[in-house]
C-alpha atoms as a PDB file:
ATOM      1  CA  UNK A   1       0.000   0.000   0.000  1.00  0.00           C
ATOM      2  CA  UNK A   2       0.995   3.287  -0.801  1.00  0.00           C
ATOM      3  CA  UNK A   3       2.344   5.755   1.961  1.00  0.00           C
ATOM      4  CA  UNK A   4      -0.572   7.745   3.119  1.00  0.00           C
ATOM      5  CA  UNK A   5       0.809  10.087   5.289  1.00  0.00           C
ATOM      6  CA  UNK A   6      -2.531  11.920   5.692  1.00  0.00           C
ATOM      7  CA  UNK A   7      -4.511   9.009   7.157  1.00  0.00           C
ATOM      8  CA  UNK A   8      -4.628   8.433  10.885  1.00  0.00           C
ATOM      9  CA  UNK A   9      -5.721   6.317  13.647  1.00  0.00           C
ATOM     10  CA  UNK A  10      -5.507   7.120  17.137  1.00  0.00           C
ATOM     11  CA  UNK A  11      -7.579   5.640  20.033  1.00  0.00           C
ATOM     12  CA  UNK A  12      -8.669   9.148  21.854  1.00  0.00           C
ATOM     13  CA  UNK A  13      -9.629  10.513  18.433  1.00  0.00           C
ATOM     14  CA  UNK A  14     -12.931   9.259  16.823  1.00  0.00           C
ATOM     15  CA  UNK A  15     -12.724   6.246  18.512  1.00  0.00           C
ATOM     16  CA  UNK A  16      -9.814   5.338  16.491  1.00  0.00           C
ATOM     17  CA  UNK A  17     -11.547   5.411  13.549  1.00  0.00           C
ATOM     18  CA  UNK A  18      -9.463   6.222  10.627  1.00  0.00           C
ATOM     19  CA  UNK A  19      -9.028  10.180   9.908  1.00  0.00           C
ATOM     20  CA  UNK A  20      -7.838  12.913   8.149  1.00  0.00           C
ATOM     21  CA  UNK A  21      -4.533  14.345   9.843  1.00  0.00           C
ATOM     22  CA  UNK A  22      -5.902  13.759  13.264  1.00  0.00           C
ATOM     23  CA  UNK A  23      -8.717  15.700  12.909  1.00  0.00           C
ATOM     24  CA  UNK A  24     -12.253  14.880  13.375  1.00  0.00           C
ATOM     25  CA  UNK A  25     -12.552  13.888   9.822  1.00  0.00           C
ATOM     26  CA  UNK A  26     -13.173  10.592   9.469  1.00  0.00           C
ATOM     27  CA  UNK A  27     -12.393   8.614   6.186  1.00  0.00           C
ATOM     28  CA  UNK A  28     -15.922   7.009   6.262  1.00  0.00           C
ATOM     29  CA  UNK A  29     -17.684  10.707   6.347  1.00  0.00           C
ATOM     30  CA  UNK A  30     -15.869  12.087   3.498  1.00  0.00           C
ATOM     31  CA  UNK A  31     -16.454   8.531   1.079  1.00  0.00           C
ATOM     32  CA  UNK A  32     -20.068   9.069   2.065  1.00  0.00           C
ATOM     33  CA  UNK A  33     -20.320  12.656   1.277  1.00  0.00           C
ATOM     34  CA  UNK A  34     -18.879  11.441  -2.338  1.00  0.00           C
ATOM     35  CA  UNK A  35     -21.302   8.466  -2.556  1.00  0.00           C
ATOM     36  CA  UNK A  36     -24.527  10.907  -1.685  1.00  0.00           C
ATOM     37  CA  UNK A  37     -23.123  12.506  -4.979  1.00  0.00           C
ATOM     38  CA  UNK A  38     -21.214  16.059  -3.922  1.00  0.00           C
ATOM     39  CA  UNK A  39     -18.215  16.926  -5.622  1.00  0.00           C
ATOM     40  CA  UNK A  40     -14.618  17.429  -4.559  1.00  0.00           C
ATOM     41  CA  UNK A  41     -15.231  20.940  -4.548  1.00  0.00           C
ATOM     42  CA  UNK A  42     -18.342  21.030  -2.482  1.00  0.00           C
ATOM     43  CA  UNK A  43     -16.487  18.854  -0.048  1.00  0.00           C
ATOM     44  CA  UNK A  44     -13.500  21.355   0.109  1.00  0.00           C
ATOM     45  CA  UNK A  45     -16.167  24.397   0.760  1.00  0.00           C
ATOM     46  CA  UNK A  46     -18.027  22.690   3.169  1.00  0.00           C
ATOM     47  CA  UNK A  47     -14.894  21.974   5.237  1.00  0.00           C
ATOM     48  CA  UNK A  48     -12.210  24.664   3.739  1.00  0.00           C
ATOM     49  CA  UNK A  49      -9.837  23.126   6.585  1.00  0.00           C
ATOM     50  CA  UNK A  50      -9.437  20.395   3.985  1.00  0.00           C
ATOM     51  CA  UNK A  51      -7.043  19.768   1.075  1.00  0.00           C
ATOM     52  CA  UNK A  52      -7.530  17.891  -1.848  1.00  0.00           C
ATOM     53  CA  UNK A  53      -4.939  15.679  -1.392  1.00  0.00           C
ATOM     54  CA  UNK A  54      -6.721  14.659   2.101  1.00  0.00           C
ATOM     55  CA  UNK A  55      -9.918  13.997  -0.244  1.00  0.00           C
ATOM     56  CA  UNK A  56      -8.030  11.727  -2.348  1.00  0.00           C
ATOM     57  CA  UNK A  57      -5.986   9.775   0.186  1.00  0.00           C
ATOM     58  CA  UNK A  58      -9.131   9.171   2.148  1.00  0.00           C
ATOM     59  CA  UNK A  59     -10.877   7.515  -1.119  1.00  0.00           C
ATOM     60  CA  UNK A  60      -7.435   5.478  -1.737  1.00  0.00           C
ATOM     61  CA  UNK A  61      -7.717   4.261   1.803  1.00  0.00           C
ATOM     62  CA  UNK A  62     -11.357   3.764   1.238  1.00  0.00           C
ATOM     63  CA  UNK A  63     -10.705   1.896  -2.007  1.00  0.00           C
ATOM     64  CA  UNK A  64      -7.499  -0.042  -0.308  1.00  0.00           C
ATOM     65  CA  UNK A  65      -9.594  -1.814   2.756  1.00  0.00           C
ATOM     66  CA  UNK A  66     -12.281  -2.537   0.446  1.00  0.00           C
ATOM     67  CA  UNK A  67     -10.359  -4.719  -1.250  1.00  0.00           C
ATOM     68  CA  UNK A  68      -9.077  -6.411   2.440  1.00  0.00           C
ATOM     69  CA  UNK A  69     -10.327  -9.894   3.017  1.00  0.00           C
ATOM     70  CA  UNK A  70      -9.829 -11.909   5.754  1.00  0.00           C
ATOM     71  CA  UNK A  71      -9.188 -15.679   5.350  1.00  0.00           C
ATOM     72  CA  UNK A  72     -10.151 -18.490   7.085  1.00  0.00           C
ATOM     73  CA  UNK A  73      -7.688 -21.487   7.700  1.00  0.00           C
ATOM     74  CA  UNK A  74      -9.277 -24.984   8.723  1.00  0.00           C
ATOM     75  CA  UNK A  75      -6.877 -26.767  10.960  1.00  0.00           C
ATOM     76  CA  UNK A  76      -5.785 -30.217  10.269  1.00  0.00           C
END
């Protein structure tokens, strides 16, 4: 996996959930705010504390533990 240096997880923030540059940002808000259909931009204006680049990172980490699966081993 790519370094994402803007992604973070840390117990006392957010529950640990992942975020954007220890803020209370989470990864999960901004993907939804893109999959209930506003843009980039209207993201950005909404929260001008944001970059771009935190936008994008957040969808790459998004994208990255979608793709996680866990598997089961069956012992002998």
């Amino acid at each position: 996996m790519e370094h994402l240096n803007r992604i973070s997880q840390q117990p006392d923030i957010m529950g640990g959930k992942a975020c954007i540059r220890g803020m209370r940002v989470t990864v999960s808000m901004v993907v939804g705010q893109i999959g209930s259909g506003h843009s980039v931009e209207e993201i950005l204006t909404d929260y001008p504390y944001l970059e771009r680049e935190d936008i994008m990172q957040a969808l790459r980490y998004a994208a990255w533990r979608a793709e996680e699966r866990e598997v089961m081993l069956t012992g002998a």
